[in-house]
C-alpha atoms as a PDB file:
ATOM      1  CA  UNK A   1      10.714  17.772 -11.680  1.00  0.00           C
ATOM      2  CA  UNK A   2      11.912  14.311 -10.691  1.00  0.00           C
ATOM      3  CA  UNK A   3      14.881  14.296  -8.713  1.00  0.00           C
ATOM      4  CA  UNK A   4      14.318  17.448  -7.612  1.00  0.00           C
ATOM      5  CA  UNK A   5      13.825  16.195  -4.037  1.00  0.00           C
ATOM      6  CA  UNK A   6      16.335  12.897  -4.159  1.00  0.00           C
ATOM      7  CA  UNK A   7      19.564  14.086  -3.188  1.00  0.00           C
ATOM      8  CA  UNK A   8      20.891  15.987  -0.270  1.00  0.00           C
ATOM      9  CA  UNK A   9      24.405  16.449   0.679  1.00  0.00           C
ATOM     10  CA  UNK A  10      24.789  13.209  -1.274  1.00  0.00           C
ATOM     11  CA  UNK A  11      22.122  11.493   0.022  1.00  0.00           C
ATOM     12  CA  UNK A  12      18.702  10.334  -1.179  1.00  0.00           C
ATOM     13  CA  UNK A  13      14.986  10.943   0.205  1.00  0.00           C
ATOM     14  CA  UNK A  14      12.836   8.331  -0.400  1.00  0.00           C
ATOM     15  CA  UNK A  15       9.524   8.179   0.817  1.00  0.00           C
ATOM     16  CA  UNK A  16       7.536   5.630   2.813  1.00  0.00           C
ATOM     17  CA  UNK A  17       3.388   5.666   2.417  1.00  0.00           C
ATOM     18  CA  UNK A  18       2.061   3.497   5.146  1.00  0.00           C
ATOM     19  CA  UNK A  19      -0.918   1.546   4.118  1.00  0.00           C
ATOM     20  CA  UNK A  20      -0.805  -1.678   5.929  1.00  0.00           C
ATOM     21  CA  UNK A  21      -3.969  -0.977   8.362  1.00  0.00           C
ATOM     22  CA  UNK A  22      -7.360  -2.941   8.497  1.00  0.00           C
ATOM     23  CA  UNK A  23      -9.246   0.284   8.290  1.00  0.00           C
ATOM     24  CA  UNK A  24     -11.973  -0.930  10.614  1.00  0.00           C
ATOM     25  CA  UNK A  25     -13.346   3.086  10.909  1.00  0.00           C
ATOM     26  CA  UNK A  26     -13.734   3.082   7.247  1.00  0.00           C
ATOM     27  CA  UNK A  27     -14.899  -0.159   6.750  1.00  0.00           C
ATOM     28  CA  UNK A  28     -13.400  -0.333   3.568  1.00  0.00           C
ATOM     29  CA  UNK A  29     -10.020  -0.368   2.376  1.00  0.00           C
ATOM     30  CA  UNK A  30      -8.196   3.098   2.578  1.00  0.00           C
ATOM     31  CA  UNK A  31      -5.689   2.607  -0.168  1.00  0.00           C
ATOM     32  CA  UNK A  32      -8.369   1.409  -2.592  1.00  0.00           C
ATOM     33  CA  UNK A  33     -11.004   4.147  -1.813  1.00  0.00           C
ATOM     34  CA  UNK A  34     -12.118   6.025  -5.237  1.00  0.00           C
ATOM     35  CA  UNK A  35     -10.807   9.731  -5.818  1.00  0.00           C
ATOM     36  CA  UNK A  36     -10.684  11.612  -8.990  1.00  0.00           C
ATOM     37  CA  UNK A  37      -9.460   9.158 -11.626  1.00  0.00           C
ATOM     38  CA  UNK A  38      -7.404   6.758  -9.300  1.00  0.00           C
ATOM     39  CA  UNK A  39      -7.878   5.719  -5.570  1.00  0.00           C
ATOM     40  CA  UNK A  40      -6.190   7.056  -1.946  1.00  0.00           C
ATOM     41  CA  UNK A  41      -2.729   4.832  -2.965  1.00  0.00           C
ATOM     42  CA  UNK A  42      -2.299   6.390  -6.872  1.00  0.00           C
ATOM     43  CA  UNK A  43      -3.001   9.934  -5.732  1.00  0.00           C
ATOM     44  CA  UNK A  44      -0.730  10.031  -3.195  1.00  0.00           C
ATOM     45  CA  UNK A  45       2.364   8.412  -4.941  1.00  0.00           C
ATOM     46  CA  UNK A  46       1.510  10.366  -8.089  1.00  0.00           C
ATOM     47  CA  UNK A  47       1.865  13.502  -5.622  1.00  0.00           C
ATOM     48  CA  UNK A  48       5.451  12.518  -4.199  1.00  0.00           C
ATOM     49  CA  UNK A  49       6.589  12.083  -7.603  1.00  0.00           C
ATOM     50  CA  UNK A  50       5.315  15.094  -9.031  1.00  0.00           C
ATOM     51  CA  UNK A  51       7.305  16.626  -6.048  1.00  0.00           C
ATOM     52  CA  UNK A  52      10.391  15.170  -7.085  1.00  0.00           C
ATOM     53  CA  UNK A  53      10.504  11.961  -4.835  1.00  0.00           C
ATOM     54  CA  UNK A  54      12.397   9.427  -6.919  1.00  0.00           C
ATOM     55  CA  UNK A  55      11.983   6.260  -4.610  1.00  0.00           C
ATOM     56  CA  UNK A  56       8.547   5.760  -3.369  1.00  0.00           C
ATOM     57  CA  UNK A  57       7.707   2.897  -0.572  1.00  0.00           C
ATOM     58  CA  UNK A  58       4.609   1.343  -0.038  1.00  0.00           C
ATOM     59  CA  UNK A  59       3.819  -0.887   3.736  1.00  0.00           C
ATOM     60  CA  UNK A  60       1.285  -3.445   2.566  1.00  0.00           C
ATOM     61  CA  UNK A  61      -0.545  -5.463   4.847  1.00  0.00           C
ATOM     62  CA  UNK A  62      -4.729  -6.273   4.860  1.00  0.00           C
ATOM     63  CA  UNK A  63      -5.922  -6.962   1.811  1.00  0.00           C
ATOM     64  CA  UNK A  64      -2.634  -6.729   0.220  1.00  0.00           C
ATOM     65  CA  UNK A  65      -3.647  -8.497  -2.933  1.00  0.00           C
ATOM     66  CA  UNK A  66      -6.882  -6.280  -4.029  1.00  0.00           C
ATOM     67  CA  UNK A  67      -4.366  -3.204  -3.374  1.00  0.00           C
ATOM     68  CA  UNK A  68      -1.343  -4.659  -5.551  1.00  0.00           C
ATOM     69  CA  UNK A  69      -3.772  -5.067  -8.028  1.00  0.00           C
ATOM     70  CA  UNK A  70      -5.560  -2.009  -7.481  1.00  0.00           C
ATOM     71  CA  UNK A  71      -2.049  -0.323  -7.700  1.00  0.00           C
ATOM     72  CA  UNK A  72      -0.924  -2.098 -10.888  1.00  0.00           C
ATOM     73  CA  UNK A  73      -3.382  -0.708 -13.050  1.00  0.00           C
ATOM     74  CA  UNK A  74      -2.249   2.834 -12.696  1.00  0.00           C
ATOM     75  CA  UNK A  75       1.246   2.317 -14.083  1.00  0.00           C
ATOM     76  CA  UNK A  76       2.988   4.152 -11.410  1.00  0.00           C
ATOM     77  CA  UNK A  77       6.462   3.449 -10.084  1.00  0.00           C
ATOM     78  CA  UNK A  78       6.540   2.236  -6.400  1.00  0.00           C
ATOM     79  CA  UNK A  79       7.739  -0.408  -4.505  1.00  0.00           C
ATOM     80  CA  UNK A  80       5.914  -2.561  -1.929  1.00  0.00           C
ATOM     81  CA  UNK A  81       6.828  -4.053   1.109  1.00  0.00           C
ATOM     82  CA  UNK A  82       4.323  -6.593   2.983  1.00  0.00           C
ATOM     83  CA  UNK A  83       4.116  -5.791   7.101  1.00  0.00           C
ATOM     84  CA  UNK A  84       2.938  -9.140   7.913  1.00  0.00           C
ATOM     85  CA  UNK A  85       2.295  -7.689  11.816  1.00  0.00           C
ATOM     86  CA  UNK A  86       0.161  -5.122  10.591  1.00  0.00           C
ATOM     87  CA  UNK A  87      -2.852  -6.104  12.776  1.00  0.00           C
ATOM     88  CA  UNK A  88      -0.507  -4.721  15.434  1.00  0.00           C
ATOM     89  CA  UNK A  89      -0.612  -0.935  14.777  1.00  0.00           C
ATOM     90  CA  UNK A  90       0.834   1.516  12.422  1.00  0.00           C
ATOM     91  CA  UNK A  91       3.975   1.620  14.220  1.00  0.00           C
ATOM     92  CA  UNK A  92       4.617  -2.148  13.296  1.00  0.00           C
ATOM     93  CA  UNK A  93       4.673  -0.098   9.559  1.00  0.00           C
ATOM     94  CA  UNK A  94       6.921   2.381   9.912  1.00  0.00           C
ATOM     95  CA  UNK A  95       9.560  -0.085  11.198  1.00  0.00           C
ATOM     96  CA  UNK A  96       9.051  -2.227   8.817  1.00  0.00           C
ATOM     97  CA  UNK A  97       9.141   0.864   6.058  1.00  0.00           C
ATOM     98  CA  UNK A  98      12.241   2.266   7.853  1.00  0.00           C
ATOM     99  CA  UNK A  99      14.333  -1.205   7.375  1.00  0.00           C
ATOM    100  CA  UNK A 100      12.848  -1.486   3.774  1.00  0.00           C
ATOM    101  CA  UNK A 101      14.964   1.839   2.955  1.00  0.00           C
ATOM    102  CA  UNK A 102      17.839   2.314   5.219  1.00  0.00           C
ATOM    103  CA  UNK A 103      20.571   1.815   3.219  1.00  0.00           C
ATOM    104  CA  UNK A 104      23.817   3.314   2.703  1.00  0.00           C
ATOM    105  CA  UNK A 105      23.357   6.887   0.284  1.00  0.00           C
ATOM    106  CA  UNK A 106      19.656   6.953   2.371  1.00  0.00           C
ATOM    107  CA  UNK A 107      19.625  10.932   3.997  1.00  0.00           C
ATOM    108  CA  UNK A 108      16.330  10.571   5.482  1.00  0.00           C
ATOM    109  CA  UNK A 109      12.771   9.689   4.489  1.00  0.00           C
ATOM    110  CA  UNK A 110       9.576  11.285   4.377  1.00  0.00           C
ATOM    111  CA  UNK A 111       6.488   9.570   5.870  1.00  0.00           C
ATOM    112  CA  UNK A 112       3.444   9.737   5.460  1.00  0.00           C
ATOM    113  CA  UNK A 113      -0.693   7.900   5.334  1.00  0.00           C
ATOM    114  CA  UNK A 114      -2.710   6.147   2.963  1.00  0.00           C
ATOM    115  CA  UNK A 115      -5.630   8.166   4.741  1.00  0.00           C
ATOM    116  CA  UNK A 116      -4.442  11.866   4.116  1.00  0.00           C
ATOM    117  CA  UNK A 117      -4.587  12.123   0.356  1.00  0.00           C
ATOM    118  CA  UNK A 118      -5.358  15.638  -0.624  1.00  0.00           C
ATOM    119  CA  UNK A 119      -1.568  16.935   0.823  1.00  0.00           C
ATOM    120  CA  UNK A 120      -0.414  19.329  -1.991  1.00  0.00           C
ATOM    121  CA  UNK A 121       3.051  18.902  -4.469  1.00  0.00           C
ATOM    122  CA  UNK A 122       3.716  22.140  -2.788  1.00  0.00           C
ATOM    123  CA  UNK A 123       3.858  20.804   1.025  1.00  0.00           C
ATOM    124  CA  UNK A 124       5.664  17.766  -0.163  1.00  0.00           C
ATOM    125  CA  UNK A 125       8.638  20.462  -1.813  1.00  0.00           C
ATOM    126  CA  UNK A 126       8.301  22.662   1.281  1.00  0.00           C
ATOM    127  CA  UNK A 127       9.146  20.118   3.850  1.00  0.00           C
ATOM    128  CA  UNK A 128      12.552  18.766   1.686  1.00  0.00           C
ATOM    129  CA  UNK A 129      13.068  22.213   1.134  1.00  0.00           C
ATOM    130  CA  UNK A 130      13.283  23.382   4.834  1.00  0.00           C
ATOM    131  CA  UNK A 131      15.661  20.014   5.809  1.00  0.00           C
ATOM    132  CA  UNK A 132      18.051  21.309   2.899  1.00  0.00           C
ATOM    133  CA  UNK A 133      18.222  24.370   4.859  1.00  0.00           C
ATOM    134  CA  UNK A 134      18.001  23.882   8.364  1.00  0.00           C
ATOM    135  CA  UNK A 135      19.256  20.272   8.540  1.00  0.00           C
ATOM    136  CA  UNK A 136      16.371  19.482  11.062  1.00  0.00           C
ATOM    137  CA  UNK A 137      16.340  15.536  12.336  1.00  0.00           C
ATOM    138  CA  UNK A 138      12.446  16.046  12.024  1.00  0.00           C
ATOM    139  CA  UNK A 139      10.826  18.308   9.739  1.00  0.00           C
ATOM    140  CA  UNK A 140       6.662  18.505  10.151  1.00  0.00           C
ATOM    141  CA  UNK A 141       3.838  20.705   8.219  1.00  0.00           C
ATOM    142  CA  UNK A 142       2.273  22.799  10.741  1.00  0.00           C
ATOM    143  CA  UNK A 143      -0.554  25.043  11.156  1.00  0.00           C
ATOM    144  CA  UNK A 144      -0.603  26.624  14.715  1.00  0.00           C
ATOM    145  CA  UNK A 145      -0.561  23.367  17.269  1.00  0.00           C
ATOM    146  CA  UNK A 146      -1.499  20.565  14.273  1.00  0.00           C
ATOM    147  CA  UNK A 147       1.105  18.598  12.861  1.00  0.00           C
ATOM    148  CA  UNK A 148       0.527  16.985   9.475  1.00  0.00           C
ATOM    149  CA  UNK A 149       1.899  14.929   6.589  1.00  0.00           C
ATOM    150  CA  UNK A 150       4.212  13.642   4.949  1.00  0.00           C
ATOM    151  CA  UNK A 151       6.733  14.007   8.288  1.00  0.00           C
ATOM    152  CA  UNK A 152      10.392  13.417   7.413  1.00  0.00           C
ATOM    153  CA  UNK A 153      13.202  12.649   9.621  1.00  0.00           C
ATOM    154  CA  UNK A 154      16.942  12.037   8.939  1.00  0.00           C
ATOM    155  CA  UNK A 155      18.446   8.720   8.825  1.00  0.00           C
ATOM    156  CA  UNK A 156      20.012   9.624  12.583  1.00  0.00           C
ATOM    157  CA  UNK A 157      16.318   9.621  13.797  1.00  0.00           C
ATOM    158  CA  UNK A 158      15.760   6.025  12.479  1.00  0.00           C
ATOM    159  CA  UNK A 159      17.533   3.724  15.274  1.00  0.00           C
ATOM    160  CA  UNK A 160      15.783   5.953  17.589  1.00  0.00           C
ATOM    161  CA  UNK A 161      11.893   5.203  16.115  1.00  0.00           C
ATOM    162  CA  UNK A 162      13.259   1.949  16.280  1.00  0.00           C
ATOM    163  CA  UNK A 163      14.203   1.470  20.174  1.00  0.00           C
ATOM    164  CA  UNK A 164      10.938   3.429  20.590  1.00  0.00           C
ATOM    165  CA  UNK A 165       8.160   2.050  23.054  1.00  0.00           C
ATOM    166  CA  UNK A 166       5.740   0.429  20.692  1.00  0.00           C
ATOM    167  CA  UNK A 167       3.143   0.553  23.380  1.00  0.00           C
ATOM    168  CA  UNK A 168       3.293   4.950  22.411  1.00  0.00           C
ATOM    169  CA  UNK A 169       4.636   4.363  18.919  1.00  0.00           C
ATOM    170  CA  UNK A 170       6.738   6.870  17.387  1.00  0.00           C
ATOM    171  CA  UNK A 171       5.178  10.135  18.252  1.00  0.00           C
ATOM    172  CA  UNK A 172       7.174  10.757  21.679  1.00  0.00           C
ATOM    173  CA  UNK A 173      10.211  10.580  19.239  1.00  0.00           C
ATOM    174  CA  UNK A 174       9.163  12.607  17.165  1.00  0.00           C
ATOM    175  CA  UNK A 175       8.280  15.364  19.258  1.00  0.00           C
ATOM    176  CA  UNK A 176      11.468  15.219  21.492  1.00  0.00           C
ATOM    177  CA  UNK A 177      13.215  15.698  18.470  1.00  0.00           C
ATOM    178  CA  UNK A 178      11.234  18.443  16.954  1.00  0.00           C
ATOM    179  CA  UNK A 179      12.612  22.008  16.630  1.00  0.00           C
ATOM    180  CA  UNK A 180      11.269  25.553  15.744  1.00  0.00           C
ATOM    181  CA  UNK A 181      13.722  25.194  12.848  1.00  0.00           C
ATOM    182  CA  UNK A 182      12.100  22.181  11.551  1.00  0.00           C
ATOM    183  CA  UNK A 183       8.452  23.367  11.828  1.00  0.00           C
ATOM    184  CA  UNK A 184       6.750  24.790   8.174  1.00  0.00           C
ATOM    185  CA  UNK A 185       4.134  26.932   8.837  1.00  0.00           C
ATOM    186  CA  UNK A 186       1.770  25.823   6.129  1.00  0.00           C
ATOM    187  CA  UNK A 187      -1.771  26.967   4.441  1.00  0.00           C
ATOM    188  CA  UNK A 188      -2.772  23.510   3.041  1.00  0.00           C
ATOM    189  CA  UNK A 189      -5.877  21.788   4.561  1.00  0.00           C
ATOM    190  CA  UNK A 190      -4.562  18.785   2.791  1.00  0.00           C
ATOM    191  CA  UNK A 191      -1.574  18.796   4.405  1.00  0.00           C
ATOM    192  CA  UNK A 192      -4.034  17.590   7.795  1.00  0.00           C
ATOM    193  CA  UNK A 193      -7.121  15.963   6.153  1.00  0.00           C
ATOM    194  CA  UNK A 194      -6.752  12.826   7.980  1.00  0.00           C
ATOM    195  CA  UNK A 195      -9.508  10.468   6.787  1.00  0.00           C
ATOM    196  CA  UNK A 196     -10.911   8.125   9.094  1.00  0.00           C
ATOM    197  CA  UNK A 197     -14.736   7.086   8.285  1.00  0.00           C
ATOM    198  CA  UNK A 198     -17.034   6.779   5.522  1.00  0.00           C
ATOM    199  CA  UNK A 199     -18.910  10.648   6.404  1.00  0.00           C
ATOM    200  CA  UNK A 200     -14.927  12.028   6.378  1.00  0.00           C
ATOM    201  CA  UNK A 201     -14.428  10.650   3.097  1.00  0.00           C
ATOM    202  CA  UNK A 202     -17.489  12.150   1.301  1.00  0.00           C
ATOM    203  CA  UNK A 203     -16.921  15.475   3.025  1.00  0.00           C
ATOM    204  CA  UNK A 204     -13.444  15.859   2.151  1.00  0.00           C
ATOM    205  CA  UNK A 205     -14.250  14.796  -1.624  1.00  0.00           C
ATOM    206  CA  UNK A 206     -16.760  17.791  -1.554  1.00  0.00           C
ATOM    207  CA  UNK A 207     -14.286  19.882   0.264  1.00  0.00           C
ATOM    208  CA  UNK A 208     -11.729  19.244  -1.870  1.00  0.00           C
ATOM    209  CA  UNK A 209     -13.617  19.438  -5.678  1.00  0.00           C
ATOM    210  CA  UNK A 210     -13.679  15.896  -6.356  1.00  0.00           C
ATOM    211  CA  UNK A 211     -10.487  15.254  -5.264  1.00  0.00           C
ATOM    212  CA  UNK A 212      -8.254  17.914  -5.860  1.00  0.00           C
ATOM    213  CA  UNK A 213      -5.474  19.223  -4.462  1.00  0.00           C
ATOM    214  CA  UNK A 214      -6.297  22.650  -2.474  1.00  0.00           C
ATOM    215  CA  UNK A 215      -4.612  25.223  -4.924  1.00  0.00           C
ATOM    216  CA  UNK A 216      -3.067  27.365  -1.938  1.00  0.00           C
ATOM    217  CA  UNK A 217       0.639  26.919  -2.188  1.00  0.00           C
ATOM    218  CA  UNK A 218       2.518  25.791   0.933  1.00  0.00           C
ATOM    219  CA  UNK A 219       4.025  28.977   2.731  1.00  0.00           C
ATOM    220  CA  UNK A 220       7.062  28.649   3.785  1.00  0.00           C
ATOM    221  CA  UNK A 221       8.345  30.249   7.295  1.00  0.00           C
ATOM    222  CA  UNK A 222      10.966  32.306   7.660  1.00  0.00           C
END
């Protein structure tokens, strides 16, 4: 399947996985938290590729050494790009993913967290799938009024996140940009799993069979 997901109208879709943060809620490091035979950081690139995503971007910030190494060990292919302001916020990330990958032949990007893991191959090929159709500047899993992951947005959105308030972070953007049209309706808990503390992190591994993907395929809306 790779490649699948790389190319539109000429242009490529890389994706960006921020995992800068401190995770203070946690108390221990989100991209090197255990799941199924890897940790947050493997799963999650190993998903994007199986879905076809050719270029995959790591944000690095605290503790950036233990996850490198963490990382190395599971042979993957990624890049890595340190966010030395990462004590700032998770918007600091995204910019600094965003000028890691703009370059010329760049369509858009997906985006997406360290701390939602279980999102299926199937969401990841349903979002590129709806942009190659609809051409949407933003393109979002839903499920009724929640918004989930990965989020992608075309290269036209990217000046835009970056004149953004960084007091409200990209969000506002994103939503002033978001159309009907861009919007999958999707059946994959994963997809909005967003991990935040220790008692999260041991229910969703119980939820989710050790670590699993949920084996619903994302529906697409028509």
């Amino acid at each position: 399947m790779a490649g699948i997901l790389a190319s539109y109208d000429g242009g490529v879709i890389p994706a960006i996985v921020l995992a800068a943060g401190q995770s203070t809620r946690m108390g221990r490091s989100k991209p090197n938290l255990p799941l199924g035979s890897g940790t947050f950081l493997t799963h999650i690139v190993q998903t994007l590729l199986d879905g076809g995503t050719d270029d995959v971007v790591v944000v690095v910030g605290h503790e950036m050494e233990a996850v490198l190494q963490a990382f190395a060990k599971s042979g993957l292919p990624a890049r890595f790009v340190e966010n030395a302001g990462y004590a700032s916020g998770q918007f600091s990330s995204l910019l600094a993913g965003l000028q890691f990958v703009d370059r010329p032949g760049v369509a858009a990007t997906l985006v997406t967290l360290v701390d939602v893991p279980f999102v299926s191959v199937a969401t990841v090929r349903a979002v590129v799938d709806r942009y190659h159709r609809t051409h949407a500047r933003v393109v979002r899993p839903t499920r009724g009024q929640q918004h989930g992951h990965p989020l992608l947005v075309d290269r036209s959105m990217f000046e835009l996140l970056r004149r953004a308030d960084p007091t409200t972070g990209a969000k506002p953007v994103v939503r002033e940009y978001a159309t009907v049209e861009g919007d999958v309706e999707i059946a994959d808990d994963g997809a909005f799993a967003d991990i935040d503390t220790l008692e999260e992190y041991e229910r969703a591994i119980r939820i989710f069979a050790g670590g699993g993907h949920v084996e619903r395929d994302a529906e697409h809306s028509r």
